[in-house]
PDB file of N, CA and C in Angstrom:
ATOM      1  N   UNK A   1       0.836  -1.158   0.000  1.00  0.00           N
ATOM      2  CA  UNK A   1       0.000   0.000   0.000  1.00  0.00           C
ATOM      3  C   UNK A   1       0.898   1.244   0.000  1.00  0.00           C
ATOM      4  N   UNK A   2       0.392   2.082  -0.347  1.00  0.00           N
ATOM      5  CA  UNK A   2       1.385   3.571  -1.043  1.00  0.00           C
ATOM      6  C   UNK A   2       1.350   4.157   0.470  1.00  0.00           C
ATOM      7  N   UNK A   3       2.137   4.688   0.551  1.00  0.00           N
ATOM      8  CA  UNK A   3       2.165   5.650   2.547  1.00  0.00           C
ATOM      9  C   UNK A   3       2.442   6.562   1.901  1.00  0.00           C
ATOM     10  N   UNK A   4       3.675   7.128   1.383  1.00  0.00           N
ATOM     11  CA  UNK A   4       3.896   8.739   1.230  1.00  0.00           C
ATOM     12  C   UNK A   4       4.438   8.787  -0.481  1.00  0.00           C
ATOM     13  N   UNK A   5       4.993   9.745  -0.180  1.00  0.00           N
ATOM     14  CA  UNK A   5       5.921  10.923  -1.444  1.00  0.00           C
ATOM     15  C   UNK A   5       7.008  11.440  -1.156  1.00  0.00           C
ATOM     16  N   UNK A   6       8.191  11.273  -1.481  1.00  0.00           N
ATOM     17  CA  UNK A   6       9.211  12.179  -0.881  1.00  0.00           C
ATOM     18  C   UNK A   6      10.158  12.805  -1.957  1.00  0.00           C
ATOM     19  N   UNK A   7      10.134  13.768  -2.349  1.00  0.00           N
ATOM     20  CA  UNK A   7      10.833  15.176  -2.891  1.00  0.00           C
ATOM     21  C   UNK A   7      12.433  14.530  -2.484  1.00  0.00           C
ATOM     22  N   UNK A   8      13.205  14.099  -3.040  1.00  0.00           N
ATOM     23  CA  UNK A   8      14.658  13.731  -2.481  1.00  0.00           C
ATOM     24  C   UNK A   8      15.643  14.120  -3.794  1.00  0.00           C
ATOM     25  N   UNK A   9      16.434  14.612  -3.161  1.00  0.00           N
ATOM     26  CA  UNK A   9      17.820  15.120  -3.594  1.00  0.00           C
ATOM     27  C   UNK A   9      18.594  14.673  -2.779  1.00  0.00           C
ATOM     28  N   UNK A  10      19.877  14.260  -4.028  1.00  0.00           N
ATOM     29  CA  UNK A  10      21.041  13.648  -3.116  1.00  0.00           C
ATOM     30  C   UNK A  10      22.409  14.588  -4.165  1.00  0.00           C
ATOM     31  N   UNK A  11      22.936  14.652  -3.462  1.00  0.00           N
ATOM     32  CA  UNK A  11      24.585  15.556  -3.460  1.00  0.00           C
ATOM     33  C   UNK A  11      25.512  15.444  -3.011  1.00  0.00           C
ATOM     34  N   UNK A  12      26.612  15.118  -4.067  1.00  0.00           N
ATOM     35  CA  UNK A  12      28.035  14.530  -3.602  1.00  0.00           C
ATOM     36  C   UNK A  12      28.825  15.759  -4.064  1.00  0.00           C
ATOM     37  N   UNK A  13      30.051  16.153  -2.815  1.00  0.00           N
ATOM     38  CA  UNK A  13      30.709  17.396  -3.913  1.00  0.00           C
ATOM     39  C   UNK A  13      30.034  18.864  -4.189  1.00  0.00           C
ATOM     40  N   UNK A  14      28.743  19.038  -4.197  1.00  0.00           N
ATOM     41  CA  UNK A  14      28.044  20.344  -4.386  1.00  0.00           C
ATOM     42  C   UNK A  14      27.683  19.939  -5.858  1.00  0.00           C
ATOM     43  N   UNK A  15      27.557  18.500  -6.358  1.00  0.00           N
ATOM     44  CA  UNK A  15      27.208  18.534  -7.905  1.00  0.00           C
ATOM     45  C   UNK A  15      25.250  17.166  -7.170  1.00  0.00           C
ATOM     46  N   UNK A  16      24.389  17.319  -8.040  1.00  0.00           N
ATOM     47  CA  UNK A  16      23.342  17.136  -7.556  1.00  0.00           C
ATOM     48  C   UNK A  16      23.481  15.624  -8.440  1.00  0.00           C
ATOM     49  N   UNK A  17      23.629  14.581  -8.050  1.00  0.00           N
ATOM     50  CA  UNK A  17      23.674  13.518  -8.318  1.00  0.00           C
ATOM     51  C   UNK A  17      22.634  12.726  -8.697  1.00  0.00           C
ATOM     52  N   UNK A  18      21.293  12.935  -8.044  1.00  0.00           N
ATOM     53  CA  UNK A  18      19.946  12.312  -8.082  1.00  0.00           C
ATOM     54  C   UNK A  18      19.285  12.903  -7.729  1.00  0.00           C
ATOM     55  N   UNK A  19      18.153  13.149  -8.772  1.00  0.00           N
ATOM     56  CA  UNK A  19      17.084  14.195  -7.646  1.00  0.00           C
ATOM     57  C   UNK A  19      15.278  13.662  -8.124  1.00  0.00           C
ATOM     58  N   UNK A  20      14.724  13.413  -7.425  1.00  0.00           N
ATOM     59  CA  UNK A  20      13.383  12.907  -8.122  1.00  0.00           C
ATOM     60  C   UNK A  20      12.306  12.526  -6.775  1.00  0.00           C
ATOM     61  N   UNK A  21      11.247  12.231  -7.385  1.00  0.00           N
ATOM     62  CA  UNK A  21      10.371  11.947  -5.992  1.00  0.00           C
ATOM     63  C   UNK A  21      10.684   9.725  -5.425  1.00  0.00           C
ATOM     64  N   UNK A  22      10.403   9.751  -4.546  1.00  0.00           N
ATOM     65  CA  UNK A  22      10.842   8.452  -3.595  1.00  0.00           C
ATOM     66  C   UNK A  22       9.604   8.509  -3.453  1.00  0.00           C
ATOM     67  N   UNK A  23       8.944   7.079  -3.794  1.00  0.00           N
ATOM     68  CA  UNK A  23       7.475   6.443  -3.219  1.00  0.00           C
ATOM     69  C   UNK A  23       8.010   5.584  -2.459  1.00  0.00           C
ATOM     70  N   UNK A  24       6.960   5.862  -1.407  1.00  0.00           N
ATOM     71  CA  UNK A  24       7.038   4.901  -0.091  1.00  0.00           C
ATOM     72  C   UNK A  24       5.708   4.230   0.042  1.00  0.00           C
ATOM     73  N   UNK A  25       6.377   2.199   0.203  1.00  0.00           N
ATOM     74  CA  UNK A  25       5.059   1.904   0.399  1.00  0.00           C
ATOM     75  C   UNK A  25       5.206   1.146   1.608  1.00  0.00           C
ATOM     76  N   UNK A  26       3.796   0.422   2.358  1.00  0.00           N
ATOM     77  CA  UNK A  26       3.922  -0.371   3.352  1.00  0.00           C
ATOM     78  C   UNK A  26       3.840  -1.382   2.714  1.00  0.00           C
ATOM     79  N   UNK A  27       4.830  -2.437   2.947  1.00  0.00           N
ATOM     80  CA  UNK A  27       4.585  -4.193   2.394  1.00  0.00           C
ATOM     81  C   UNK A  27       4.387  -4.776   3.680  1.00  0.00           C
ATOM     82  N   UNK A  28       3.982  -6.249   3.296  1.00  0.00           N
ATOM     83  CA  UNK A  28       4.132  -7.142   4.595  1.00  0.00           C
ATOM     84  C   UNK A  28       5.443  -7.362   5.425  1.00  0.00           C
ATOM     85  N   UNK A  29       6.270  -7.360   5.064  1.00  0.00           N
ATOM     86  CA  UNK A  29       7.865  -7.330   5.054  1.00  0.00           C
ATOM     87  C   UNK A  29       8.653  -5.991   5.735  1.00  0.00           C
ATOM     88  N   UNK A  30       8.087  -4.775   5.597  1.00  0.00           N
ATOM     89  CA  UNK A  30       8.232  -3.824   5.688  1.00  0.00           C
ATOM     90  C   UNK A  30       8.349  -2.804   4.930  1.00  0.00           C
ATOM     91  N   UNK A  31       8.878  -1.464   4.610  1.00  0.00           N
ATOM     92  CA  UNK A  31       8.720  -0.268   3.745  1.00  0.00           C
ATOM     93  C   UNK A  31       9.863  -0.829   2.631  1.00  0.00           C
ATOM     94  N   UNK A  32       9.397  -0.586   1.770  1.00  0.00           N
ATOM     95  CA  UNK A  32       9.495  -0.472   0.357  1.00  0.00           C
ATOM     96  C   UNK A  32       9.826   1.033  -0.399  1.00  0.00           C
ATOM     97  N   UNK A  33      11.016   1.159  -0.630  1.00  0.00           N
ATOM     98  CA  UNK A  33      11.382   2.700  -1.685  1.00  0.00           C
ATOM     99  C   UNK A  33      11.138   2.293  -3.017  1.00  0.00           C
ATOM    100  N   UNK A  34      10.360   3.316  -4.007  1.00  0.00           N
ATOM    101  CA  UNK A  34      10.747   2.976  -5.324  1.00  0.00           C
ATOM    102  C   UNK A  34      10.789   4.398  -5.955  1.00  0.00           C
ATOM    103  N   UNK A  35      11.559   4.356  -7.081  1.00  0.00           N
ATOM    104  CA  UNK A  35      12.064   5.415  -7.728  1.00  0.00           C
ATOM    105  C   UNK A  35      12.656   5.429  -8.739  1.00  0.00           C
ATOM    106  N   UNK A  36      12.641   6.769  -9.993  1.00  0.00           N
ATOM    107  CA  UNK A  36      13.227   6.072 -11.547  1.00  0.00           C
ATOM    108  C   UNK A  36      14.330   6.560 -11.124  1.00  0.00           C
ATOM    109  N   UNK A  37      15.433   5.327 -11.640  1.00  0.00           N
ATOM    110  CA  UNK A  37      17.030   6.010 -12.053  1.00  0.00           C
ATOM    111  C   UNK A  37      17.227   6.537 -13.071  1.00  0.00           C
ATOM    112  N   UNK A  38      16.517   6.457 -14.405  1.00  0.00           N
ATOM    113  CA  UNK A  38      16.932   7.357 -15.393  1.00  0.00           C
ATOM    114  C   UNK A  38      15.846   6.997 -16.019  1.00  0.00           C
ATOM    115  N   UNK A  39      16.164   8.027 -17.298  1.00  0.00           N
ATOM    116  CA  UNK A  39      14.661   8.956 -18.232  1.00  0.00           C
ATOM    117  C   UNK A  39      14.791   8.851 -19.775  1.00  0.00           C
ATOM    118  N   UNK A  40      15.922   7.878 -19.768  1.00  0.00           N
ATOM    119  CA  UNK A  40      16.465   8.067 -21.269  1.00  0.00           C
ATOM    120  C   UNK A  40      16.805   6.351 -21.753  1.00  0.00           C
ATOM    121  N   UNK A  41      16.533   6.035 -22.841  1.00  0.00           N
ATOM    122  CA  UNK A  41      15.197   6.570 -23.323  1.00  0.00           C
ATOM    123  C   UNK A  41      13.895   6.142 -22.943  1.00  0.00           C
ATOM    124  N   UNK A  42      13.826   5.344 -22.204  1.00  0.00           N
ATOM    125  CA  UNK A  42      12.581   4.960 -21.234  1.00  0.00           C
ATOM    126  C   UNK A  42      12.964   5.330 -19.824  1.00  0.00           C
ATOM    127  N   UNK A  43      12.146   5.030 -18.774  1.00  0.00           N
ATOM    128  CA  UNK A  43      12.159   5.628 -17.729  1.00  0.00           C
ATOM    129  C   UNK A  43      12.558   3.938 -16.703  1.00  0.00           C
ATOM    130  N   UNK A  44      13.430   3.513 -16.160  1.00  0.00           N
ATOM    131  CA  UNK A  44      13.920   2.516 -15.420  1.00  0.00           C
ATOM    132  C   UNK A  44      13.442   2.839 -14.095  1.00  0.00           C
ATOM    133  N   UNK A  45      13.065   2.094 -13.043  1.00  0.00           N
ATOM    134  CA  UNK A  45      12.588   2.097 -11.887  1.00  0.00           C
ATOM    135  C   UNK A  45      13.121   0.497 -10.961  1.00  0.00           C
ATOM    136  N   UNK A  46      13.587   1.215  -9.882  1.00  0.00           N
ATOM    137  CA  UNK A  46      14.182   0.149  -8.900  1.00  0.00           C
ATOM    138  C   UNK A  46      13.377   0.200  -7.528  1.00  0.00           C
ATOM    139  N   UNK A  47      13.213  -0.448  -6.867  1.00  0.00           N
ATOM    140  CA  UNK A  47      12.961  -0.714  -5.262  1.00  0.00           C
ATOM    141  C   UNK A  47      13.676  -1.622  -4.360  1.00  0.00           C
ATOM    142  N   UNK A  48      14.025  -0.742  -3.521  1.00  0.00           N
ATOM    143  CA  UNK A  48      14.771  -0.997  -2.431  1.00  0.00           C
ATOM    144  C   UNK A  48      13.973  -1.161  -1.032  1.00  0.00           C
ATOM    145  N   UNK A  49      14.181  -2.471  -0.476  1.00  0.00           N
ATOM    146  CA  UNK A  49      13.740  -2.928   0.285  1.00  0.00           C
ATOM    147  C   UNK A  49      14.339  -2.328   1.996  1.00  0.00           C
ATOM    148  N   UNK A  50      13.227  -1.403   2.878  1.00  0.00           N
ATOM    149  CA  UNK A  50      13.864  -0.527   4.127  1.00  0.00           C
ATOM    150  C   UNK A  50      13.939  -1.844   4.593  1.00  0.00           C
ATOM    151  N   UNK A  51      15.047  -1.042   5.897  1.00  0.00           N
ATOM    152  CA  UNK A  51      15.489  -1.907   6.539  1.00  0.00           C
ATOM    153  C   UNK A  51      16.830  -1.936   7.000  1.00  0.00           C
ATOM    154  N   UNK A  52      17.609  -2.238   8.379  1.00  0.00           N
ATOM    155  CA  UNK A  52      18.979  -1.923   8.552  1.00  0.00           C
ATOM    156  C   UNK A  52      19.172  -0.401   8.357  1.00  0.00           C
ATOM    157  N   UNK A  53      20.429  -0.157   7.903  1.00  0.00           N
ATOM    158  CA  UNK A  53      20.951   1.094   7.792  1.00  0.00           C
ATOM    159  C   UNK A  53      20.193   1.649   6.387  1.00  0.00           C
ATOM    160  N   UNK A  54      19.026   1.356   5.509  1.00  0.00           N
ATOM    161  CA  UNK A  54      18.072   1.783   4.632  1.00  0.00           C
ATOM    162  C   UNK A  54      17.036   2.150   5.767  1.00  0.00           C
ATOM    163  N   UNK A  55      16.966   3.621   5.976  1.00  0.00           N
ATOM    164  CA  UNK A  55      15.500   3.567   7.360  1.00  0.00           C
ATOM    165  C   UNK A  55      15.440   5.486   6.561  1.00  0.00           C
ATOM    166  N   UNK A  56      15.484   5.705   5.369  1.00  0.00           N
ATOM    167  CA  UNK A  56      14.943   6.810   4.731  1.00  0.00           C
ATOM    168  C   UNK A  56      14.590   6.319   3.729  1.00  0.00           C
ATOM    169  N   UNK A  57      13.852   7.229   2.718  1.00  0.00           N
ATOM    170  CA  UNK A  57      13.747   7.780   0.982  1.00  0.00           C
ATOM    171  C   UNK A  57      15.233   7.791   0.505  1.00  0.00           C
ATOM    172  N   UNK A  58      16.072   9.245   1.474  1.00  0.00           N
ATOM    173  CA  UNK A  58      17.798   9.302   0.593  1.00  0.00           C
ATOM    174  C   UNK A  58      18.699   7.860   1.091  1.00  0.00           C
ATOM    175  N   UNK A  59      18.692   7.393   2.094  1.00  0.00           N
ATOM    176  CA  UNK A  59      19.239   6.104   2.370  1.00  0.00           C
ATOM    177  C   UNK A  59      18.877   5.448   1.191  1.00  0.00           C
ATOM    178  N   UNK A  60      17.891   5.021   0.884  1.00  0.00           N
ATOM    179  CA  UNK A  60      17.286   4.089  -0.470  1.00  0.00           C
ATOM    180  C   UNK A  60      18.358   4.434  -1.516  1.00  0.00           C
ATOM    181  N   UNK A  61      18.374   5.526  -1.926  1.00  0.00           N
ATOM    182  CA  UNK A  61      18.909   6.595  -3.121  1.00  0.00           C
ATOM    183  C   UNK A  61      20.219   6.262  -3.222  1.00  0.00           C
ATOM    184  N   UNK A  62      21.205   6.874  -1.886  1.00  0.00           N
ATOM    185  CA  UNK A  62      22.464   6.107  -1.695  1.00  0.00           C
ATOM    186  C   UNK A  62      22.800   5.080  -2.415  1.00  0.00           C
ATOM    187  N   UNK A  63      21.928   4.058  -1.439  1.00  0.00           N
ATOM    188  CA  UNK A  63      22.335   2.737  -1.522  1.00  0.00           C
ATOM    189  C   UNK A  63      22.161   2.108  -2.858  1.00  0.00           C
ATOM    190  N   UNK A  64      21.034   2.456  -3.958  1.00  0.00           N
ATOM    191  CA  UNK A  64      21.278   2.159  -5.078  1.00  0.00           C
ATOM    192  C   UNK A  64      22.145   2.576  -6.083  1.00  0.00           C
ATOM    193  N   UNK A  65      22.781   3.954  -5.622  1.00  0.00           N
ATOM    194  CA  UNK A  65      23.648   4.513  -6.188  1.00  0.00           C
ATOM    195  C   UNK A  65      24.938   3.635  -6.305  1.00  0.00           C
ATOM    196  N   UNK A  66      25.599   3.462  -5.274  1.00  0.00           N
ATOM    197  CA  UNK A  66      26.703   2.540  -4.573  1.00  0.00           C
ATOM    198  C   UNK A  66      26.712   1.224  -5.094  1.00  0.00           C
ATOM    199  N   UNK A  67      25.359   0.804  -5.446  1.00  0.00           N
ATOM    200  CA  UNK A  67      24.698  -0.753  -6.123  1.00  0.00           C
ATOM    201  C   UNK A  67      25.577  -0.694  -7.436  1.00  0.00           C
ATOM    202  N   UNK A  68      25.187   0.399  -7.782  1.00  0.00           N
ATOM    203  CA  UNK A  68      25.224   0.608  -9.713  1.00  0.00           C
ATOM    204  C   UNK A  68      26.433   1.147  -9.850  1.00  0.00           C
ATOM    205  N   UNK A  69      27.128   1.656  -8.799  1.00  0.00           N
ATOM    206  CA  UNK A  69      29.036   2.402  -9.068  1.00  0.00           C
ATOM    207  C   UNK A  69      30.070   0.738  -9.383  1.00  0.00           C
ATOM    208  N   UNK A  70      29.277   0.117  -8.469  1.00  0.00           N
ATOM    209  CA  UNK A  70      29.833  -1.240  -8.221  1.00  0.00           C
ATOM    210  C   UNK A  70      30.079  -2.388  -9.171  1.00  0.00           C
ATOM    211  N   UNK A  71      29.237  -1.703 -10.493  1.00  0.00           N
ATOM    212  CA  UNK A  71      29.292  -2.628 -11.584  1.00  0.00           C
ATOM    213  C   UNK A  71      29.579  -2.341 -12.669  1.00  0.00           C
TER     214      UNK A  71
END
């Protein structure tokens, strides 16, 4: 079920790295982030499962960031 909306910007350096809205939902499991990583030329969307040191919207953001540097 959908809980919120979150307006998130993330910034490394003073350069704006990610910026877009974070849906938050309630699962059985617990909160759920989802959000597009990019717009070109379709629009890609990931979810990150809260939890541990994931307990925000920008935690989510981070952590997929760090996912995708990694590969």
């Amino acid at each position: 079920m959908h809980a919120e909306s979150f307006p998130t910007v993330e910034r490394f350096r003073g350069q704006t790295v990610w910026e877009g809205v974070v849906e938050a939902f309630d699962a059985p499991k617990g909160r759920v982030y989802a959000f597009a990583v990019s717009a070109r030329p379709e629009p890609q969307y990931v979810a990150v499962m809260g939890g541990g040191k994931i307990d925000s919207p920008l935690a989510a953001v981070r952590a997929c960031i760090v996912s995708q540097a990694k590969k």
